[in-house]
Protein backbone atom coordinates (compact mmCIF):
# COMPACT_ATOMS: atom_id res chain seq x y z
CA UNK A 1 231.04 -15.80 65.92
CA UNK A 2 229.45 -14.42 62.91
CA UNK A 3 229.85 -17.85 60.98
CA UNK A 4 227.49 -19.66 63.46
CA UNK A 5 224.77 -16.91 63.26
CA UNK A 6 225.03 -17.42 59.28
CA UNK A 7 225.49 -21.20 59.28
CA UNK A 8 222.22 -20.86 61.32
CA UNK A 9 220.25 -18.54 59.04
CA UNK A 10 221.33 -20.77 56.04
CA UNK A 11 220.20 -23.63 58.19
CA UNK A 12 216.37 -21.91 58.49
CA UNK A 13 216.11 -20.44 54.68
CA UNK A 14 217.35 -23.37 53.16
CA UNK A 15 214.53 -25.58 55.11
CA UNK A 16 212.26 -23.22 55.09
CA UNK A 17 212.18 -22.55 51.01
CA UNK A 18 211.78 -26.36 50.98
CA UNK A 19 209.00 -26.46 52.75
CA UNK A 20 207.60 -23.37 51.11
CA UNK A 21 208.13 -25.17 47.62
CA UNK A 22 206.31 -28.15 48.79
CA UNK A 23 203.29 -26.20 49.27
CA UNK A 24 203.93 -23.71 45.75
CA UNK A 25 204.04 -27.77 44.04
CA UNK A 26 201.42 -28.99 45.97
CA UNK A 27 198.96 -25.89 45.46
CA UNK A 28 200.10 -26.16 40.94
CA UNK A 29 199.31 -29.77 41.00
CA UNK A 30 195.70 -29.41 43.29
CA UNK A 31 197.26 -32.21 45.12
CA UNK A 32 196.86 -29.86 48.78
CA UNK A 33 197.85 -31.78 52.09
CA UNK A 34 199.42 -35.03 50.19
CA UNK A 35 200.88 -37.29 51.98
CA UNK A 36 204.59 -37.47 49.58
CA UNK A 37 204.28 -33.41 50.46
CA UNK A 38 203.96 -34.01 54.34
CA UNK A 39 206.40 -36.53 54.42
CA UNK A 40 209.10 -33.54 52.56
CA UNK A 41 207.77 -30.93 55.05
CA UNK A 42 208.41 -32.99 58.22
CA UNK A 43 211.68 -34.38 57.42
CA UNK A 44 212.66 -30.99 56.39
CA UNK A 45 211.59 -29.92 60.23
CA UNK A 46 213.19 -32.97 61.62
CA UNK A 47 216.38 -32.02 60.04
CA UNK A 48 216.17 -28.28 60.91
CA UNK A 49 215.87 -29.59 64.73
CA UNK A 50 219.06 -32.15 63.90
CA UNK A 51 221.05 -29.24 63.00
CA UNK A 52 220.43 -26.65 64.83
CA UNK A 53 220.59 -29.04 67.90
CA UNK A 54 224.49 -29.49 66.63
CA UNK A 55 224.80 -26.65 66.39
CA UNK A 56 224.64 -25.11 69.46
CA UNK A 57 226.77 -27.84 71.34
CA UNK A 58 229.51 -26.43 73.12
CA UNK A 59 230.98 -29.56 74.20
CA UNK A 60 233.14 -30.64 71.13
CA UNK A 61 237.13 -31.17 70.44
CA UNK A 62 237.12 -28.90 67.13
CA UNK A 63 234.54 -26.12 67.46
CA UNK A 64 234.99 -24.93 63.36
CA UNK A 65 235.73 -28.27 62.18
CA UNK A 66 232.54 -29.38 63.64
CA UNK A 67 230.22 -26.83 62.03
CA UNK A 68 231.77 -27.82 58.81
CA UNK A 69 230.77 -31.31 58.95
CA UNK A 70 227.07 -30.06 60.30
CA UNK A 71 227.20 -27.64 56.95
CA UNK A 72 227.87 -30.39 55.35
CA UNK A 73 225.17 -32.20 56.47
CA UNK A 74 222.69 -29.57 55.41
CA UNK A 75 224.40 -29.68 52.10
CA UNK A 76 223.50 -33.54 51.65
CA UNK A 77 220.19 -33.71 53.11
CA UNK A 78 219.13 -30.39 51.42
CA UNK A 79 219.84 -31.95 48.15
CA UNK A 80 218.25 -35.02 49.52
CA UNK A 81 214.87 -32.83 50.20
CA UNK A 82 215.09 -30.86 46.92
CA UNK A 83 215.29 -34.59 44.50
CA UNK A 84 212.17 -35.91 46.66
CA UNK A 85 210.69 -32.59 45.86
CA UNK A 86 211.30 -33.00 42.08
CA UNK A 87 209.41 -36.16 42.33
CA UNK A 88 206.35 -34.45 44.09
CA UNK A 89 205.92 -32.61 40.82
């Protein structure tokens, strides 16, 4: 079940550099604790919790087939994060 472990490391570095570049932006611009910023940061926690809550059901029909679609996911809403990012700059 390597692909899990992996799908969920991807899941925290991919979030987590987000929310790291929010701050790196905030801190070039002097705009500290902004409000566009915290909105990034805690959708980018909401969706971390989304995910990883997928995850780790156990429950479903098509076990791989499922953690494609929730790769997916982080796909779409990572690149979601990352253009609302470009706009903080």
């Amino acid at each position: 079940m390597a692909s899990i472990r992996d799908l969920k490391k991807d899941i925290n570095f991919v979030l987590g550099d987000i929310i790291e570049a929010v701050y790196i932006v905030e801190a070039a611009n002097n705009k500290q604790d902004s409000k566009e910023g915290a909105k990034i940061i805690d959708s980018a926690i909401e969706t971390f919790d989304d995910l990883i809550t997928k995850v780790n059901e156990r429950k479903v029909d098509n076990r791989k087939g499922h953690l494609n679609k929730v790769r997916q996911e982080l796909e779409k809403k990572a690149t979601s994060l990352v253009e609302q990012l470009n706009k903080l700059g």
